[in-house]
Protein backbone atom coordinates (compact mmCIF):
# COMPACT_ATOMS: atom_id res chain seq x y z
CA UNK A 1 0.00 0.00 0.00
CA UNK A 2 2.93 2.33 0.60
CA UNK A 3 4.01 2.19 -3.01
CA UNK A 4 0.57 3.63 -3.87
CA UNK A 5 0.48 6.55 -1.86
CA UNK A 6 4.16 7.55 -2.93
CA UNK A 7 3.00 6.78 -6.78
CA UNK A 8 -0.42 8.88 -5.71
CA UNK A 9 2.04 11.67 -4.67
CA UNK A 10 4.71 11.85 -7.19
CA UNK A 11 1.47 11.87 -9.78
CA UNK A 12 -0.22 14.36 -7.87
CA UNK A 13 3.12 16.67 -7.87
CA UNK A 14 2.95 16.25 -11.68
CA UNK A 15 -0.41 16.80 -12.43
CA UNK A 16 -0.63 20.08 -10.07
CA UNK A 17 1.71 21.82 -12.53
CA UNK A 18 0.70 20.09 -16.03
CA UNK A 19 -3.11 22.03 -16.31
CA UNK A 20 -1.29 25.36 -17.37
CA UNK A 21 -3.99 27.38 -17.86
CA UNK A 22 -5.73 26.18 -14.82
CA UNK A 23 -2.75 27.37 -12.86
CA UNK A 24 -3.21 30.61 -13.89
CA UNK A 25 -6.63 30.53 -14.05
CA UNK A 26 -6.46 29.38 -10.09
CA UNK A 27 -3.68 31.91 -9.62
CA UNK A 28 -5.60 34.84 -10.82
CA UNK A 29 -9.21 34.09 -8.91
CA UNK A 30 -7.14 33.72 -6.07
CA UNK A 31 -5.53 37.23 -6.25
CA UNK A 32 -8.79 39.12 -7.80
CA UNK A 33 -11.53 37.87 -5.63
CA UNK A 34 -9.32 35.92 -2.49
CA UNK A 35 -9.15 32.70 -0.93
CA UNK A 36 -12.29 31.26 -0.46
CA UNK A 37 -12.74 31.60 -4.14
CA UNK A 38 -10.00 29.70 -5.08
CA UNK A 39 -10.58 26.68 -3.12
CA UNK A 40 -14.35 27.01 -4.67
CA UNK A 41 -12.20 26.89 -8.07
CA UNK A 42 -10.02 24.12 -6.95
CA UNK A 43 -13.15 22.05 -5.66
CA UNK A 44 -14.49 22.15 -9.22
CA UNK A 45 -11.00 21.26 -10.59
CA UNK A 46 -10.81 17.90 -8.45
CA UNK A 47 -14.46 17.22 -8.89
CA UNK A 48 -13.89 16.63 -12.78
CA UNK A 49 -10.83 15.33 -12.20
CA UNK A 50 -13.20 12.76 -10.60
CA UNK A 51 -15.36 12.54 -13.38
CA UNK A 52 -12.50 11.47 -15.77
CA UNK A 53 -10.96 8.88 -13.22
CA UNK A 54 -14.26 7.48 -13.53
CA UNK A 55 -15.06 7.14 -16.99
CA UNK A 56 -11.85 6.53 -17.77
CA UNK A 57 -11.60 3.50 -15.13
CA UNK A 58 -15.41 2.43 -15.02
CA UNK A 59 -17.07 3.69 -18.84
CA UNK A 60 -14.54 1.99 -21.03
CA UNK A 61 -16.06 -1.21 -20.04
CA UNK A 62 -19.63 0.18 -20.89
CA UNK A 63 -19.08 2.09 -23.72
CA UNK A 64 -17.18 2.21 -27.14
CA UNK A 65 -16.19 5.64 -28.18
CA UNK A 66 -16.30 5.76 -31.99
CA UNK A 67 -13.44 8.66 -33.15
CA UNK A 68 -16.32 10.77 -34.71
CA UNK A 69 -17.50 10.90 -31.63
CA UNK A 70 -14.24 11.82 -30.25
CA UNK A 71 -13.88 14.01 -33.05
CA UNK A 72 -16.72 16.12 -31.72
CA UNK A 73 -15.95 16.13 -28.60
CA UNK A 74 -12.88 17.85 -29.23
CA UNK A 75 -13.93 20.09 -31.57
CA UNK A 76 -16.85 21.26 -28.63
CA UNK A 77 -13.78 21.35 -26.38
CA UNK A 78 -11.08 23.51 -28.56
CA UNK A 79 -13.85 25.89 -29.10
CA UNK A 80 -14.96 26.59 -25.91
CA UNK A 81 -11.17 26.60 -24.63
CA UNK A 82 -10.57 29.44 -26.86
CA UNK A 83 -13.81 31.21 -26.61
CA UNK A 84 -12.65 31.69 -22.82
CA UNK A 85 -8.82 32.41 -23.96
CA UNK A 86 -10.40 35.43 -26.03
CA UNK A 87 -12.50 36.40 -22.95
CA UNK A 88 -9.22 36.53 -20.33
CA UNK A 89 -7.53 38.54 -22.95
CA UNK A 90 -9.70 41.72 -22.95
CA UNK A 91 -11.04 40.96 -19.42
CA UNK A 92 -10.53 43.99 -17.74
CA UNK A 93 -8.53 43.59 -14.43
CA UNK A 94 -9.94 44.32 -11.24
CA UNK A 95 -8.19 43.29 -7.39
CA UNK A 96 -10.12 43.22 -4.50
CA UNK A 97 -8.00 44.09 -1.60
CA UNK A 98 -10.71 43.82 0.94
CA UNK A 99 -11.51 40.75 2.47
CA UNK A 100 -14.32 39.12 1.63
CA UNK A 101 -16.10 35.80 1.57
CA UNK A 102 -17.96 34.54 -1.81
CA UNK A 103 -21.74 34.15 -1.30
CA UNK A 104 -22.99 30.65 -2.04
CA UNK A 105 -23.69 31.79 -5.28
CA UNK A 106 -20.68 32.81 -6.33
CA UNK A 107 -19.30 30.03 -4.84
CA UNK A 108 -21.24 27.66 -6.94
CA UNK A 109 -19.90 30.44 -10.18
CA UNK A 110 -16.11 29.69 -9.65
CA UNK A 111 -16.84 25.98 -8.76
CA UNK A 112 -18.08 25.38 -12.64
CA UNK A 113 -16.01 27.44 -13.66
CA UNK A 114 -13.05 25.28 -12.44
CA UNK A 115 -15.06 21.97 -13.29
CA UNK A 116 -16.28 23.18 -17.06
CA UNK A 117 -12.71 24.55 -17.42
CA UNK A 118 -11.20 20.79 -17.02
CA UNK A 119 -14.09 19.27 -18.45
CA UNK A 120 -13.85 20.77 -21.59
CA UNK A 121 -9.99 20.28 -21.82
CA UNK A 122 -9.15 17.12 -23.83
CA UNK A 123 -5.48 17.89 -22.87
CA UNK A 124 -6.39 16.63 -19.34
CA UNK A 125 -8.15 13.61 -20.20
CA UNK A 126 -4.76 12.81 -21.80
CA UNK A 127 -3.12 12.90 -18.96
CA UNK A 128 -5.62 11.10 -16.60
CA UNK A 129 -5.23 8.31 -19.60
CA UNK A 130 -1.75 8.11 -19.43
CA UNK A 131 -1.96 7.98 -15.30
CA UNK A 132 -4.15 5.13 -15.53
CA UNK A 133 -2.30 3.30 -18.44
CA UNK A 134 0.48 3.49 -15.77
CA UNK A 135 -1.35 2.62 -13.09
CA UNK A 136 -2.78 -0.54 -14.96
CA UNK A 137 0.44 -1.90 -15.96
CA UNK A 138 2.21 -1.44 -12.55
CA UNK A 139 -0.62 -3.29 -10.90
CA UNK A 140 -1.52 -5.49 -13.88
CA UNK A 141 -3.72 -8.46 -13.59
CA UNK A 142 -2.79 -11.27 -10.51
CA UNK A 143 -1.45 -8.56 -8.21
CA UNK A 144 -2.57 -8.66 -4.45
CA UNK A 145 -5.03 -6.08 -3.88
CA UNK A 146 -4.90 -4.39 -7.40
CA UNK A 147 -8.07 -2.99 -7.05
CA UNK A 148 -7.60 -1.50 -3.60
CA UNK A 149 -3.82 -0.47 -4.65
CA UNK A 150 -5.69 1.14 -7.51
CA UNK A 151 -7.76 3.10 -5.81
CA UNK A 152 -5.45 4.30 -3.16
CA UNK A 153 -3.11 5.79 -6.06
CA UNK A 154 -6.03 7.67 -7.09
CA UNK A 155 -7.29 8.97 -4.31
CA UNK A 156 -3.70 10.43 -2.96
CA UNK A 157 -3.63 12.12 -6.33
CA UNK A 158 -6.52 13.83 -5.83
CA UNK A 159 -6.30 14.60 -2.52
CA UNK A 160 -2.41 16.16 -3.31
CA UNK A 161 -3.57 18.11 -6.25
CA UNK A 162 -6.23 19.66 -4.11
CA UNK A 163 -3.75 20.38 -1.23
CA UNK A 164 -1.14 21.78 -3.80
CA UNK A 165 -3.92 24.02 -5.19
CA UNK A 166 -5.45 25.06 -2.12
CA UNK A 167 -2.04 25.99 -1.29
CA UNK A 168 -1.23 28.27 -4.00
CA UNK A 169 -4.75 29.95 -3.38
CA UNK A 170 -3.76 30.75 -0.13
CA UNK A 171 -0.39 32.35 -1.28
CA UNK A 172 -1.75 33.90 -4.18
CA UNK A 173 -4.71 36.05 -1.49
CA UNK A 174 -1.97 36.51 0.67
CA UNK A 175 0.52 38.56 -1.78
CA UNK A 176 -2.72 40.12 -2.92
CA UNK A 177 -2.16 43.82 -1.26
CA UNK A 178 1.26 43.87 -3.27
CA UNK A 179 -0.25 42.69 -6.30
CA UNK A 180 -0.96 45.37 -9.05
CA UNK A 181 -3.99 46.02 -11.54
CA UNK A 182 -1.03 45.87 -14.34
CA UNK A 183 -0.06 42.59 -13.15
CA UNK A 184 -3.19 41.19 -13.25
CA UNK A 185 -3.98 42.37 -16.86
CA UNK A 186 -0.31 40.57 -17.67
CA UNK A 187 -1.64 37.31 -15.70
CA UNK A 188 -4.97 37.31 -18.22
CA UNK A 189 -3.30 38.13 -21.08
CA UNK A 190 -1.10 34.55 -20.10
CA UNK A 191 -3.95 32.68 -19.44
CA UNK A 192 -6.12 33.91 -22.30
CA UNK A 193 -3.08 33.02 -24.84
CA UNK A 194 -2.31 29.54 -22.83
CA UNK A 195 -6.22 28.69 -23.38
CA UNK A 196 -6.04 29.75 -27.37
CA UNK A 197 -2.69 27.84 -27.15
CA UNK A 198 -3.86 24.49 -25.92
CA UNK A 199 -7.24 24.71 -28.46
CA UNK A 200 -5.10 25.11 -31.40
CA UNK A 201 -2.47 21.82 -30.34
CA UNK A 202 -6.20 20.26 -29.54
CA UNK A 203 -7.68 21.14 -33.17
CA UNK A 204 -3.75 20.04 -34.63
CA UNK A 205 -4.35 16.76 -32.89
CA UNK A 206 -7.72 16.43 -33.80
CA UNK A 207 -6.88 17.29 -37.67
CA UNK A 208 -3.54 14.83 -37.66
CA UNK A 209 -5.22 11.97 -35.78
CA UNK A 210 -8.46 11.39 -36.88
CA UNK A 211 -8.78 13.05 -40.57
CA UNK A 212 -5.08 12.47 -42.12
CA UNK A 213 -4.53 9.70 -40.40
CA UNK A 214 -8.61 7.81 -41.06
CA UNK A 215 -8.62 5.03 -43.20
CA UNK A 216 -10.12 5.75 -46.61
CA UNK A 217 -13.19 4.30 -48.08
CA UNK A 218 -13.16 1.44 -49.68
């Protein structure tokens, strides 16, 4: 069981800093509207980070994805990604530097906005599918308690990621009063161009994977 939590925490490490534009995305809700905000970011993050472990570890044996399917789906996702790039780019900056605590409803606002954010990034899935290709072959078929293993890897990845991001929330509201409106502006202009960024290597994958490289008709 030791083996994996330490696999759960050297994935978790990984992860945290792999979702680039959800780092900045935590980053700046942190500093613009504080603390409690961010973790209501980060809970949305972790929740779909839930909803891929799931399908990827449970659905497979349900469903079979056919790659126009796929091709859809990432087409939805790329332009949605860059719909919100576009957004963070000519989002005006504002920083609160009073403290405050999110209403319920807002809360529930930056908690999709965390979970659509992942949800609609293929880029993720990717790596959640590489985590549990890894995860399959180190506890592969016969080993004791692969299941339980399994789920223990999982489950200190999430937890770890959550930490991590809670973390840099709590930083982030913290260096808030030193934090300018220019900055800000700078730290959209990243995120929106890291967002346009990742839907454009999405729609390159999409084009070289399932269009150049589909069979042809016979």
């Amino acid at each position: 069981m030791i083996e994996a939590v330490i696999s759960g925490i050297g994935f978790g490490l990984v992860l945290t800093f792999l979702t680039g534009p959800v780092f900045f995305a935590l980053i700046k809700t942190s500093i613009e509207k504080g603390f409690h905000a961010g973790v209501a970011l980060a809970l949305g993050v972790v929740c779909s980070d839930m909803v891929f472990v799931g399908a990827l570890l449970f659905g497979a044996q349900y469903f079979d994805v056919s790659a126009h399917d796929k091709t859809i789906a990432g087409v939805v996702g790329s332009v949605i990604l860059f719909i919100i790039g576009i957004y963070y780019i000519f989002k005006k900056a504002e920083v609160s530097y009073k403290v405050t605590v999110p209403t319920r409803l807002h809360k529930a606002g930056y908690f999709l906005k965390g979970f659509f954010m992942c949800i609609f990034n293929p880029t993720i899935l990717l790596h959640w599918t590489f985590v549990i290709g890894t995860a399959s072959t180190v506890y592969h078929e016969g080993v004791h308690n692969r299941a339980l293993k399994i789920g223990i890897m999982f489950l200190t990845i999430l937890i770890v990621q959550f930490g991590m991001d809670t973390t840099k929330a709590f930083y982030a509201d913290k260096l808030r009063d030193r934090i300018s409106v220019k900055f800000i502006h700078r730290l959209n202009e990243i995120a929106g161009v890291a967002l346009i960024i990742a839907s454009l290597i999405i729609c390159d994958k999409l084009v070289t994977h399932f269009v150049f490289s589909a069979p042809a008709a016979s």
